[in-house]
C-alpha atoms as a PDB file:
ATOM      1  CA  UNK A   1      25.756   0.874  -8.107  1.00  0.00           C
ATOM      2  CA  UNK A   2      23.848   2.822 -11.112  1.00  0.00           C
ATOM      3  CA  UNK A   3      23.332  -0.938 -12.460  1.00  0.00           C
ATOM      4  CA  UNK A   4      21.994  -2.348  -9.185  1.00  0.00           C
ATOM      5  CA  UNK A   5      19.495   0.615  -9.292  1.00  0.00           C
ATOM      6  CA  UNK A   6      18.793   0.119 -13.084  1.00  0.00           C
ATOM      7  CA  UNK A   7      17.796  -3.174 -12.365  1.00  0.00           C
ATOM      8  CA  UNK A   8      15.309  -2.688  -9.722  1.00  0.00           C
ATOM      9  CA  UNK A   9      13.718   0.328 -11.804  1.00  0.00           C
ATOM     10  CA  UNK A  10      13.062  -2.034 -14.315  1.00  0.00           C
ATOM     11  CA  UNK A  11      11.845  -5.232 -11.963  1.00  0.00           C
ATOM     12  CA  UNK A  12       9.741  -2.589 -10.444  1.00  0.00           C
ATOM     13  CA  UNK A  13       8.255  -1.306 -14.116  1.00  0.00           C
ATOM     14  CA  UNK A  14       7.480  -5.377 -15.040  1.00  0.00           C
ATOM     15  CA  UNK A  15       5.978  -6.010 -11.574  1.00  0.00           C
ATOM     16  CA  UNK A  16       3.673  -3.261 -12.226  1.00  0.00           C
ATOM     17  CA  UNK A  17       2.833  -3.803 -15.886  1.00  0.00           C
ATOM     18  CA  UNK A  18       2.623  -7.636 -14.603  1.00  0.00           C
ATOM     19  CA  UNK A  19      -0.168  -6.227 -12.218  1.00  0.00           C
ATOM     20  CA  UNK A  20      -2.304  -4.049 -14.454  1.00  0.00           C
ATOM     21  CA  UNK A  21      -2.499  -7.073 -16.847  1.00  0.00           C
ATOM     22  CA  UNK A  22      -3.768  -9.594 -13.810  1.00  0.00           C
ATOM     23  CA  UNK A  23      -7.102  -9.938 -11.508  1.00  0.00           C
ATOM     24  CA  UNK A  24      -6.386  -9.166  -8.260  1.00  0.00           C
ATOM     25  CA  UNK A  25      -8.541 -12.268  -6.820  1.00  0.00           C
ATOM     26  CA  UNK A  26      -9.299 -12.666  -2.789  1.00  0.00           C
ATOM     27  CA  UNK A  27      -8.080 -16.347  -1.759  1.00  0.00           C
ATOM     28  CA  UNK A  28      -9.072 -16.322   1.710  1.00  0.00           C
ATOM     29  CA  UNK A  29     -12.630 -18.049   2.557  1.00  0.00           C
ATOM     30  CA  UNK A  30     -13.367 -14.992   4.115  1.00  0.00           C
ATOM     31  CA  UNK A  31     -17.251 -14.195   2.860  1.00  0.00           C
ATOM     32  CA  UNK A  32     -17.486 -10.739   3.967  1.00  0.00           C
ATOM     33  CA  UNK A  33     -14.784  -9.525   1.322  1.00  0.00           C
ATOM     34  CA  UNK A  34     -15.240 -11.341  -1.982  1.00  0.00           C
ATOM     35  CA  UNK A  35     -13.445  -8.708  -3.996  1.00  0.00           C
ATOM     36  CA  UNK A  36     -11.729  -9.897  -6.680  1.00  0.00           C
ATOM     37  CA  UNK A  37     -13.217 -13.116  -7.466  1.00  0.00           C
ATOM     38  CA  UNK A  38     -17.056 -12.603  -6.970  1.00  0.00           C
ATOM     39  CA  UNK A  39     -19.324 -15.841  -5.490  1.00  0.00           C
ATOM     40  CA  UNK A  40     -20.657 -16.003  -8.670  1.00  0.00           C
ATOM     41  CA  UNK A  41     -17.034 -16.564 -10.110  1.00  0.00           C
ATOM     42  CA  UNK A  42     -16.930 -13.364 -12.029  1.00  0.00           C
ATOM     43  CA  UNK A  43     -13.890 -11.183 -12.202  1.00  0.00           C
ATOM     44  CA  UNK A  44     -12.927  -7.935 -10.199  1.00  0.00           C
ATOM     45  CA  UNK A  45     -10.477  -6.052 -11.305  1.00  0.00           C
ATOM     46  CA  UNK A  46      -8.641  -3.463  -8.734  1.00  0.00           C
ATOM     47  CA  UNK A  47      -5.459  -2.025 -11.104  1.00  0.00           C
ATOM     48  CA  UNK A  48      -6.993  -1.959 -14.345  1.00  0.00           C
ATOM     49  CA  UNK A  49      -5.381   0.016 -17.948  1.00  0.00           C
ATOM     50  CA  UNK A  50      -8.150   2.560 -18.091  1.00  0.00           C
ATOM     51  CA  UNK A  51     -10.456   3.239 -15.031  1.00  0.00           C
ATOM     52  CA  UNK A  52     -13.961   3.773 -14.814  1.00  0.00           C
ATOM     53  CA  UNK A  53     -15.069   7.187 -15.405  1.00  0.00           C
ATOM     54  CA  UNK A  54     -18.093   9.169 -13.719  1.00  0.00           C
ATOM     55  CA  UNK A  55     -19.965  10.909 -16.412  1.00  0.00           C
ATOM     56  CA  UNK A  56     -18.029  14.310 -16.764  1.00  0.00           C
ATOM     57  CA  UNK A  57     -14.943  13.120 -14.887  1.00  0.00           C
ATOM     58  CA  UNK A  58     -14.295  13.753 -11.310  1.00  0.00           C
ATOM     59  CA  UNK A  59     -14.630  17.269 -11.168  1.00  0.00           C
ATOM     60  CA  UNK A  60     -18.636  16.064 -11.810  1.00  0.00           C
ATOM     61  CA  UNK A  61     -18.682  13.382  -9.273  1.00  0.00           C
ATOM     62  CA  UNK A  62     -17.401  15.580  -6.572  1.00  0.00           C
ATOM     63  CA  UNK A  63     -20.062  18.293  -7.921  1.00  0.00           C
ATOM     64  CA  UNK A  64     -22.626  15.691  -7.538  1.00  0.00           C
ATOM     65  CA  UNK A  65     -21.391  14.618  -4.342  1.00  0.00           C
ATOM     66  CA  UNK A  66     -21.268  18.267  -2.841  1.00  0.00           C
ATOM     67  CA  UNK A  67     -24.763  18.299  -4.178  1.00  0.00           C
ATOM     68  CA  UNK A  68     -26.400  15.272  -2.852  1.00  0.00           C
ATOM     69  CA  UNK A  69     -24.621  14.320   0.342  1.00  0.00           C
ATOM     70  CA  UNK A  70     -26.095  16.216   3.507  1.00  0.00           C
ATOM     71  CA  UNK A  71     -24.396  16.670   6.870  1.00  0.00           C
ATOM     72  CA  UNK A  72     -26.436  14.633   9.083  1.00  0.00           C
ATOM     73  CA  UNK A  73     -27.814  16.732  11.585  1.00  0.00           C
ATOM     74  CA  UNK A  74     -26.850  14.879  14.631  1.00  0.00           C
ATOM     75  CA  UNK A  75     -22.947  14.415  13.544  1.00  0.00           C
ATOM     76  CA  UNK A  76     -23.275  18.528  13.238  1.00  0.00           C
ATOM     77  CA  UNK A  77     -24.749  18.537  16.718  1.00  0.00           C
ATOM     78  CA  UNK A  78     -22.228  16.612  18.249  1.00  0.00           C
ATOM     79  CA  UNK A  79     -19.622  18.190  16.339  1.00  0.00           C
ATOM     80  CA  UNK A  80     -18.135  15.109  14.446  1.00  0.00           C
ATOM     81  CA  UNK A  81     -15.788  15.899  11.443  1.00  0.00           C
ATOM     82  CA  UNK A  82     -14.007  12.810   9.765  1.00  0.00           C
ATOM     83  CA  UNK A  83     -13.579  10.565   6.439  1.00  0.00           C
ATOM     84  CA  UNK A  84     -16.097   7.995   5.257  1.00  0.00           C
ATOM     85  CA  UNK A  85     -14.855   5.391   3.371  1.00  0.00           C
ATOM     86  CA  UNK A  86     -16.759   3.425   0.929  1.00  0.00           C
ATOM     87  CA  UNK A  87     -16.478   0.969  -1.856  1.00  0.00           C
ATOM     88  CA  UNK A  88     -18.883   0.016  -4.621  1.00  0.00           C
ATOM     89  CA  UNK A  89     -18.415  -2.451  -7.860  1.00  0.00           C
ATOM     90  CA  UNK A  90     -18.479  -0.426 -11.454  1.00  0.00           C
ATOM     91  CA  UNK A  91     -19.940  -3.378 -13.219  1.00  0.00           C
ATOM     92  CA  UNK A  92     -19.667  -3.866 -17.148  1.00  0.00           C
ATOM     93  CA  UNK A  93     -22.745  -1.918 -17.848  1.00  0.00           C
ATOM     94  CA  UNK A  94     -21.515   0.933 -15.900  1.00  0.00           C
ATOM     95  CA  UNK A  95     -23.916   0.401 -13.041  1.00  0.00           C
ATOM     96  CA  UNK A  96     -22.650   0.453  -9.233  1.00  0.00           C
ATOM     97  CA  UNK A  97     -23.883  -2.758  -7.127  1.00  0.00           C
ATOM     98  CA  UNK A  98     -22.265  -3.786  -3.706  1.00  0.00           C
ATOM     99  CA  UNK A  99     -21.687  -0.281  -2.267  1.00  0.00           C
ATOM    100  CA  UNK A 100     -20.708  -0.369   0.982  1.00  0.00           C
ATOM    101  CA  UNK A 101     -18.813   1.258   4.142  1.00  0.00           C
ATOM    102  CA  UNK A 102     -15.590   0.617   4.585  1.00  0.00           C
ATOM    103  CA  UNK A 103     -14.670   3.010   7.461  1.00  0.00           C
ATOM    104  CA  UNK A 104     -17.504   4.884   9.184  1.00  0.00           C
ATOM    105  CA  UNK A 105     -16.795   8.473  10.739  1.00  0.00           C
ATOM    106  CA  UNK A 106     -15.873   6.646  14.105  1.00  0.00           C
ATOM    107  CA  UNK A 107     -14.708   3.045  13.667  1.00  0.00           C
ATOM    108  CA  UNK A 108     -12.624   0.673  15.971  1.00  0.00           C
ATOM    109  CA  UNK A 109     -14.635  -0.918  18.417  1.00  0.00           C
ATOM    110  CA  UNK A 110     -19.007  -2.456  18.545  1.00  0.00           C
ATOM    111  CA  UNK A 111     -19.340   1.071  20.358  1.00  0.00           C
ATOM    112  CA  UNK A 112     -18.227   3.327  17.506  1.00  0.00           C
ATOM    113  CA  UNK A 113     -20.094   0.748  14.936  1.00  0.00           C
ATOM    114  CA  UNK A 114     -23.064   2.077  17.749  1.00  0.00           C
ATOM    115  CA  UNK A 115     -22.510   6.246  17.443  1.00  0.00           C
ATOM    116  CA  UNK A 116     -21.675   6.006  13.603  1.00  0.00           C
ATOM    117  CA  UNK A 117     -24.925   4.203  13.312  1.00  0.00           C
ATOM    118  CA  UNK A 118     -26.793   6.899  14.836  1.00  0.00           C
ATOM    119  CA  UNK A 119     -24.642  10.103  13.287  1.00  0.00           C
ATOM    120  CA  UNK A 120     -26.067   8.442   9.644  1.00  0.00           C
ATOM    121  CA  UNK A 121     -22.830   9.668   7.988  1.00  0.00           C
ATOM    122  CA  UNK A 122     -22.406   6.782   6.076  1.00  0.00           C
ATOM    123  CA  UNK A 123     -25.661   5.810   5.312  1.00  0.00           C
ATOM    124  CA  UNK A 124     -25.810   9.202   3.892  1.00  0.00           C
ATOM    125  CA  UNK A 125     -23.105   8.167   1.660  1.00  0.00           C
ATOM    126  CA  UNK A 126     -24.477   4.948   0.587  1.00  0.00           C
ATOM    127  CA  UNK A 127     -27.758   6.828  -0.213  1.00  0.00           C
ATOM    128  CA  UNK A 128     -26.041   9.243  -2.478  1.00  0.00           C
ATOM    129  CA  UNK A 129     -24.029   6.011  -4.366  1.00  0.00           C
ATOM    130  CA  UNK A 130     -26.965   4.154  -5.020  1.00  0.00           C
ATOM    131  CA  UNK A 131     -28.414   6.744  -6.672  1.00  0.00           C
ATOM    132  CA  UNK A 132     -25.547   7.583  -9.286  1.00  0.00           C
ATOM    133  CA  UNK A 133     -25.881   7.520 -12.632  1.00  0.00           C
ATOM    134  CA  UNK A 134     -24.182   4.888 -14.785  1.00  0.00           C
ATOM    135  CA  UNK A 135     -20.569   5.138 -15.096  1.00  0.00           C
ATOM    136  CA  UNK A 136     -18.191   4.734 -18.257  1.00  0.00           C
ATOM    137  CA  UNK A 137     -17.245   1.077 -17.349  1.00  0.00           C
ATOM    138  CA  UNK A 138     -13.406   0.085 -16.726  1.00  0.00           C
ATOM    139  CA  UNK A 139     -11.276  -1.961 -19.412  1.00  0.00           C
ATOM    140  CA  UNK A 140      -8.294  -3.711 -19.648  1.00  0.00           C
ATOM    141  CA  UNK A 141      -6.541  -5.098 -22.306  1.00  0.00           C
ATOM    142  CA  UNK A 142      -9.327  -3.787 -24.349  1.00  0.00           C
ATOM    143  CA  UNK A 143     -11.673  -5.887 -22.815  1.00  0.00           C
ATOM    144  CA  UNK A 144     -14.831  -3.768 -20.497  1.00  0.00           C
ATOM    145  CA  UNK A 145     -14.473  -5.563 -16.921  1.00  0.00           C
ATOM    146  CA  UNK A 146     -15.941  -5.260 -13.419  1.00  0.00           C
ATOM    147  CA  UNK A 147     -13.970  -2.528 -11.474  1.00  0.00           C
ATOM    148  CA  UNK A 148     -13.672  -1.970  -6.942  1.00  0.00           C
ATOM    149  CA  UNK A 149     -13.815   1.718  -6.676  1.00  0.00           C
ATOM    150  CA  UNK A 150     -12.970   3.288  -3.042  1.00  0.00           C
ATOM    151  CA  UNK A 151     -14.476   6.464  -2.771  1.00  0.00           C
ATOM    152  CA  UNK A 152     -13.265   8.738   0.710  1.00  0.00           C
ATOM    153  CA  UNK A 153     -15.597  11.612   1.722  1.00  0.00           C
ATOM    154  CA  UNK A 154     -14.760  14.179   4.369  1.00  0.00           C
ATOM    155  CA  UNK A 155     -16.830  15.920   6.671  1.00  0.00           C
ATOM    156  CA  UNK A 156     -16.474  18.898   7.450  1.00  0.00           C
ATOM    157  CA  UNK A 157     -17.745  21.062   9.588  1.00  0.00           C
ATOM    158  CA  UNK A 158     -16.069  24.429   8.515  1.00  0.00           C
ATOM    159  CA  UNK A 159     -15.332  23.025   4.920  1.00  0.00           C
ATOM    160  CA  UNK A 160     -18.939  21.104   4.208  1.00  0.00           C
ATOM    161  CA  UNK A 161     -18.271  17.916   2.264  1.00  0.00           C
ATOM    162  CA  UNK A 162     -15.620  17.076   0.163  1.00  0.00           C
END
């Protein structure tokens, strides 16, 4: 039994150093997600050896984020707490590009896409992305490369954002 479980450890451990060493590349034709391998042909890495890095770590990029990101006044009015998801490309320069939502405070049907639209929540995040400053770029193998970052940010009403 103790080898059986040996064994897996260790197919687990080269699966994963298998994947840190790999692109991660998007093979369906599908052109709203082209993470992975860009249109232009360019790499994107998801599990890299040494993530990108906001200047002064992530204690800093929540401080800026607490800073920058206002609770849009209608989404207080109505009383609408939740997560916003979005995603943005660290590119080799350390510049974000692509930023996007990938879950809006309500999601799930062309009616939420509607009332997240007019709370602003995540256009209140995008704002605040596209106006970071450069980031130390991601590298693997040694090598600087192109990095998907998923960022979530609560709101909260009793909290603020987080």
């Amino acid at each position: 039994m103790n080898k059986i479980l040996l064994v897996c450890v260790m197919l687990c451990t080269l699966g994963l150093n298998t994947a840190c060493q790999t692109p991660i590349r998007n093979t369906e034709p599908d052109d709203s997600a082209v993470w992975g391998t860009t249109e232009d042909g360019g790499e994107l890495f998801l599990i890299v050896e040494h993530e990108p890095e906001f200047p002064g770590g992530m204690d800093s990029l929540y401080s800026f984020l607490n800073k920058n990101i206002h609770y849009p006044q209608k989404a207080i009015e109505r009383k609408y707490e939740g997560k916003v998801y979005a995603q943005f490309i660290v590119e080799k320069d350390g510049s974000i590009t692509n930023a996007q939502i990938v879950r809006d405070i309500v999601y799930g049907s062309e009616e939420a896409d509607s009332i997240a639209a007019e709370l602003g929540c995540g256009a209140e995040v995008l704002r605040v992305i596209n106006r970071m400053p450069k980031w130390k770029p991601a590298s693997n193998n040694g090598t600087i490369c192109r990095y998907k970052f998923i960022l979530p940010i609560d709101f909260s009403l009793s909290e603020g954002i987080l």
